[in-house]
Protein backbone atom coordinates (compact mmCIF):
# COMPACT_ATOMS: atom_id res chain seq x y z
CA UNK A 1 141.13 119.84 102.23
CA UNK A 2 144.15 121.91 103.16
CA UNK A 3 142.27 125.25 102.31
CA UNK A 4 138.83 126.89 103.14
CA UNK A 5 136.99 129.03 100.77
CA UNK A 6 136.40 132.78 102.43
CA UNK A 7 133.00 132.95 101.09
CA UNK A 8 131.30 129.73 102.83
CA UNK A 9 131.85 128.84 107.16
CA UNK A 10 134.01 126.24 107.67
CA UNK A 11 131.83 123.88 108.64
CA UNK A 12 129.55 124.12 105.84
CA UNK A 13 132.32 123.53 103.88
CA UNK A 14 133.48 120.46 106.07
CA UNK A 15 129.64 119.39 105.98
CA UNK A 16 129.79 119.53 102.16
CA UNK A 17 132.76 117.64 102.10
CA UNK A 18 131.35 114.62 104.04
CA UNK A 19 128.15 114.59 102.20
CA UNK A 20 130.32 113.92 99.13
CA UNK A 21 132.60 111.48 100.40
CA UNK A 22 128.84 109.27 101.69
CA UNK A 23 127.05 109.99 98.27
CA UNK A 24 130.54 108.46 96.68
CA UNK A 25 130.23 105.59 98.89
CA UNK A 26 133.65 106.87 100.47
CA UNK A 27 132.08 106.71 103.24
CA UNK A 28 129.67 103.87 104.10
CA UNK A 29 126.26 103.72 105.64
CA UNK A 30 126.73 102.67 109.15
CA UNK A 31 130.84 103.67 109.47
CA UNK A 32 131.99 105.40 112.09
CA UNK A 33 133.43 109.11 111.49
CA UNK A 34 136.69 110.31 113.26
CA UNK A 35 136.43 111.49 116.95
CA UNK A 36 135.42 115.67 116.73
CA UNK A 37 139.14 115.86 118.26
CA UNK A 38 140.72 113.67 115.24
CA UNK A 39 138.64 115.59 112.50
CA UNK A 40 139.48 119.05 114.19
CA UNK A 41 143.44 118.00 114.10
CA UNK A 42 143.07 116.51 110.36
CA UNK A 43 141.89 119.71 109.25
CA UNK A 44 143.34 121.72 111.34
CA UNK A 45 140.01 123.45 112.55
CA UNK A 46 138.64 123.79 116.42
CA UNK A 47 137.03 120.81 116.90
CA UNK A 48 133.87 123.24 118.34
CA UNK A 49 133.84 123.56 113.98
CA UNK A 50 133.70 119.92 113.92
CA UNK A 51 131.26 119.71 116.45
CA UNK A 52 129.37 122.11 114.35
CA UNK A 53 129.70 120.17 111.32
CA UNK A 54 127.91 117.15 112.64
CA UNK A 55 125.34 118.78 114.34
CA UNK A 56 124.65 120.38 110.96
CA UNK A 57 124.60 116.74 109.08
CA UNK A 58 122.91 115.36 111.71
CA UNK A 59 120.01 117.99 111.52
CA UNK A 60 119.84 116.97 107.83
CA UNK A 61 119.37 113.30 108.76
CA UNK A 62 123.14 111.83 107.31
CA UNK A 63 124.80 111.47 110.24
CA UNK A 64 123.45 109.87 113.83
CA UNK A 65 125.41 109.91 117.30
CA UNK A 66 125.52 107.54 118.96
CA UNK A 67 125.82 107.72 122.96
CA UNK A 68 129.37 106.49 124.11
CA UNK A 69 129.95 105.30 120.98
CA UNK A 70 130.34 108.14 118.08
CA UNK A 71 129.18 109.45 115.22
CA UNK A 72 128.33 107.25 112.24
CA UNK A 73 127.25 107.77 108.73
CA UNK A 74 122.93 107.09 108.70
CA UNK A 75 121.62 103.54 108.12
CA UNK A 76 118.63 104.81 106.60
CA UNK A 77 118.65 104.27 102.72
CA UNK A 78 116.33 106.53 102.10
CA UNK A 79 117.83 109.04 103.14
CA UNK A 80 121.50 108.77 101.97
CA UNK A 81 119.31 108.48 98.10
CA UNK A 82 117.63 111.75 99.04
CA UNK A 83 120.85 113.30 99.85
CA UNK A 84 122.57 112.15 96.80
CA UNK A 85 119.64 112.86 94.09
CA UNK A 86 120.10 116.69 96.28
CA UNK A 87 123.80 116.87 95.58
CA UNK A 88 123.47 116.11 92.00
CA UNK A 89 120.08 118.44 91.58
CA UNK A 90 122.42 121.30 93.09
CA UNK A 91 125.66 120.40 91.16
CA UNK A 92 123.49 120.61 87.82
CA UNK A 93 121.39 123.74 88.45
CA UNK A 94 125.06 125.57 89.37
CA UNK A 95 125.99 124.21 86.22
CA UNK A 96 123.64 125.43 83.99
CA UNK A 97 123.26 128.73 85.70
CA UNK A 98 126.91 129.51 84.82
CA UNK A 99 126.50 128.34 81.45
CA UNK A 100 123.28 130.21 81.02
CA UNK A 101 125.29 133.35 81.87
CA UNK A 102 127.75 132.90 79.68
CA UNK A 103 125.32 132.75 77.45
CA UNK A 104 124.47 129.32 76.24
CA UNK A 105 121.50 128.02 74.87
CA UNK A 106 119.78 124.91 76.71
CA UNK A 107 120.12 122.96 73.57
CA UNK A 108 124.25 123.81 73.47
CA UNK A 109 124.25 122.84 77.34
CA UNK A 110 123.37 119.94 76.08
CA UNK A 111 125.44 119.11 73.13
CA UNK A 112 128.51 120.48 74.89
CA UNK A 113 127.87 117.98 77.90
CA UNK A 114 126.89 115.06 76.01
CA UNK A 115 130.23 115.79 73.62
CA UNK A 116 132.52 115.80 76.70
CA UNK A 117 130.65 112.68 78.20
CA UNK A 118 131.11 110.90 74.84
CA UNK A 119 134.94 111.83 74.91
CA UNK A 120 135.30 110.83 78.72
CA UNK A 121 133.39 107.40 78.33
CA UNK A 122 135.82 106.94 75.47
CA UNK A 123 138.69 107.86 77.48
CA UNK A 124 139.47 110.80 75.75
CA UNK A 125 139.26 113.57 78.50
């Protein structure tokens, strides 16, 4: 992520961004995330926005801290399923809501998404 979106804080943005990479199994239950010093320096952010961006995640129950030792992705299945099944609830309903106001019909939601799934499963987009 080289740029930040005006409209969103940083760290919300950085807290999005790690949410994705665990629900993508980028990152893996249990691994360790960068020092807040290393994160700040890979995005070029304070690391008091990193700092902010794993209290935030840890708050919401994906990441844990360790004492001494870091910050690492949650264990807890549970929760990393909750997290994901809330990413893709979120993803869809922005969906939609565009589509609605560009003024689509459910039922062409529909056919238009299952048409493009049907040509990406075949390769096609």
């Amino acid at each position: 992520m080289d740029e930040f979106n005006a409209s969103k804080p940083i760290y919300l943005q950085l807290a999005d961004r790690i949410s994705r990479q665990i629900v993508s199994k980028e990152l893996k239950a249990g691994e360790k995330l960068p020092s807040v010093r290393d994160m700040g320096i890979k995005y070029s952010v304070n690391p008091n926005t990193i700092q902010r961006t794993y209290s935030e995640l840890e708050r919401e129950g994906i990441l844990e801290t360790k004492r001494g030792q870091g910050t690492f992705v949650t264990e807890h299945e549970e929760r990393l399923v909750q997290q994901r099944n809330q990413l893709q609830h979120e993803q869809i309903q922005l969906f939609v809501q565009v589509m609605q106001e560009m003024g689509y019909s459910s039922q062409e939601i529909i056919a238009g998404l299952n048409d493009y799934l049907n040509k990406f499963d075949a390769g096609d987009e």
